[in-house]
Every structure is written in structure tokens, then in C-alpha cells.
C-alpha atoms as a PDB file:
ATOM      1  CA  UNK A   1     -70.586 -49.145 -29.194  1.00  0.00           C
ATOM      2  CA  UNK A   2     -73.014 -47.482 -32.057  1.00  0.00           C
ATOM      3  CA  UNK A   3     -76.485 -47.809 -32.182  1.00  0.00           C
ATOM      4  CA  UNK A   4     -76.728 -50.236 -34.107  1.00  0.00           C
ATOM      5  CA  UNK A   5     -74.251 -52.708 -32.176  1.00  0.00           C
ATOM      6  CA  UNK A   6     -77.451 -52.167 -29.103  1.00  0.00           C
ATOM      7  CA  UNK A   7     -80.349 -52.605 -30.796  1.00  0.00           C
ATOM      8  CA  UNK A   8     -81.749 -56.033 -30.517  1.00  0.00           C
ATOM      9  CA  UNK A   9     -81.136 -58.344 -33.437  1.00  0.00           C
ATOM     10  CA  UNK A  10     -83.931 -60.158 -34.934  1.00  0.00           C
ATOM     11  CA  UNK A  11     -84.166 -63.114 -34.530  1.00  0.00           C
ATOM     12  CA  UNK A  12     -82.470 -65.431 -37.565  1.00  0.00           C
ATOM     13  CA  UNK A  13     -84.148 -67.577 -39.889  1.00  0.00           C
ATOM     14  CA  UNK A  14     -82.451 -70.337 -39.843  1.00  0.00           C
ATOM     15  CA  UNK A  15     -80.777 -72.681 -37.138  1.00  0.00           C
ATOM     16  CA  UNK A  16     -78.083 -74.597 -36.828  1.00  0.00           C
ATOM     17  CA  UNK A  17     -79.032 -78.015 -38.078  1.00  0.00           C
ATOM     18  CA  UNK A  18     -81.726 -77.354 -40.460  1.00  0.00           C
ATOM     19  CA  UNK A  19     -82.004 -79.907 -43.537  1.00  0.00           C
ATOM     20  CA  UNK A  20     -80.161 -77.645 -46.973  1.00  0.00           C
ATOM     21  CA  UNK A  21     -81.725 -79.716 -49.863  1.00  0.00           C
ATOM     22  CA  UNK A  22     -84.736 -76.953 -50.405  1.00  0.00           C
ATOM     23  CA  UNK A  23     -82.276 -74.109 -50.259  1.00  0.00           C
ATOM     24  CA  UNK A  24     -80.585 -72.225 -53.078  1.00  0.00           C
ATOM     25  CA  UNK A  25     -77.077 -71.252 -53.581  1.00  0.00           C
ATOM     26  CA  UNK A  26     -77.922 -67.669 -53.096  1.00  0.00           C
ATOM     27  CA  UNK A  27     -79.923 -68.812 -49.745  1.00  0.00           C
ATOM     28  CA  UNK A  28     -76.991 -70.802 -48.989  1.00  0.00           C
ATOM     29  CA  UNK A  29     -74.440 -67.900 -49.904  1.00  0.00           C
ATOM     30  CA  UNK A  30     -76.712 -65.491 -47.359  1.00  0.00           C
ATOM     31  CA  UNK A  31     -76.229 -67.786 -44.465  1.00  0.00           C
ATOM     32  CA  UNK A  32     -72.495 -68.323 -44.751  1.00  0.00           C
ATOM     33  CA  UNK A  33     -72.261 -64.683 -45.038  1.00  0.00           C
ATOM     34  CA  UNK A  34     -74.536 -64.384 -41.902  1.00  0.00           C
ATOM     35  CA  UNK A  35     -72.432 -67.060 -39.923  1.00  0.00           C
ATOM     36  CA  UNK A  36     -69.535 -65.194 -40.858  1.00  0.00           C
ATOM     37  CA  UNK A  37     -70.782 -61.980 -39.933  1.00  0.00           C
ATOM     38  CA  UNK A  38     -71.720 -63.491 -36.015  1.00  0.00           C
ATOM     39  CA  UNK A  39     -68.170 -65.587 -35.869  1.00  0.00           C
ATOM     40  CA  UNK A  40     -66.425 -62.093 -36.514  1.00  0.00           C
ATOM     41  CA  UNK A  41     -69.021 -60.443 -33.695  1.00  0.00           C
ATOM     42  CA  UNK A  42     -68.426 -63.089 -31.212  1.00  0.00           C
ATOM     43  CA  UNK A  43     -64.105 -63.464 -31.693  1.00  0.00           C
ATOM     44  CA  UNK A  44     -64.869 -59.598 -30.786  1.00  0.00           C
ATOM     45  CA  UNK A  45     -66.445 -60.159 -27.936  1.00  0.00           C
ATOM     46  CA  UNK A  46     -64.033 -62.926 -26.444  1.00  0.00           C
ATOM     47  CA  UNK A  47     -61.051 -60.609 -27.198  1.00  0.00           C
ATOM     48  CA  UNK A  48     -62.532 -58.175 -25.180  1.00  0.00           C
ATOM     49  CA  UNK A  49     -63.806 -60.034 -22.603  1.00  0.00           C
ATOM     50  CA  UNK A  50     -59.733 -61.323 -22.621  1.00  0.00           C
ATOM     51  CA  UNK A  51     -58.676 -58.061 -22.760  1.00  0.00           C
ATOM     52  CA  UNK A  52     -60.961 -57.287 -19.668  1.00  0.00           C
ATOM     53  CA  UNK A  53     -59.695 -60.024 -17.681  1.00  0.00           C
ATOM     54  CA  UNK A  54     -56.338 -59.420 -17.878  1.00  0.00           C
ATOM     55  CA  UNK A  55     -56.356 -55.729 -17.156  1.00  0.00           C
ATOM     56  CA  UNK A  56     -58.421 -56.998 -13.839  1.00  0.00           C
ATOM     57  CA  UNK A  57     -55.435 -59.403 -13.452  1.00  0.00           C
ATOM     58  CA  UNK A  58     -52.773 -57.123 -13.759  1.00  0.00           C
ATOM     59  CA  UNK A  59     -54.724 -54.742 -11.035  1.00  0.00           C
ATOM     60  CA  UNK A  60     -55.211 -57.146  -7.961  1.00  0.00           C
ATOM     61  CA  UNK A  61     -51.868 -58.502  -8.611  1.00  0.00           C
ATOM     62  CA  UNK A  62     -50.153 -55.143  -7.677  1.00  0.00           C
END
């Protein structure tokens, strides 16, 4: 992992939910990007944490 991956994210201005009529396109643009960005981190993450349990798996089972 980089530096960057460990330092704490701020938190994000927006949640899930929120009402969209005040918002812009380029607001609304931003956020998609942002979801987008956290959907890639956390399909990382599971395939990892997949990748983790199977090597475990294939360890105990010998």
C-alpha cells in the first residue's frame, strides 16, 4: 500500500440519500465520479479479502 492508500480520508460531503434538486450537473458529475472511485476501492478490497481466504483454505486443508 502507498501513502496515500493509509492516510485517513476525509470525510465526504455528501451521503447516500441526500435530496439532488439544489445540485448542479458538475456537482452531480463529482459525486458519480467519487462513488465510482470508492466502488473500484471496495471490489479491491473484497478480492483481496477472497484472495486471503482462500489461500487460508488451501493451507489447513493440507
Amino acid at each position: 500500500m502507498s501513502k496515500d492508500e493509509d492516510a485517513p480520508r476525509p470525510p465526504a460531503s455528501f451521503e447516500i440519500g441526500q435530496p439532488l434538486d439544489l445540485l448542479s450537473v458538475a456537482e452531480l458529475e463529482a459525486r458519480i465520479e467519487a462513488l465510482r472511485e470508492e466502488i473500484a476501492r471496495l471490489e479491491a478490497a473484497v478480492t483481496s479479502k477472497q484472495a486471503a481466504s482462500a489461500a487460508a483454505e488451501a493451507f489447513f486443508k493440507k
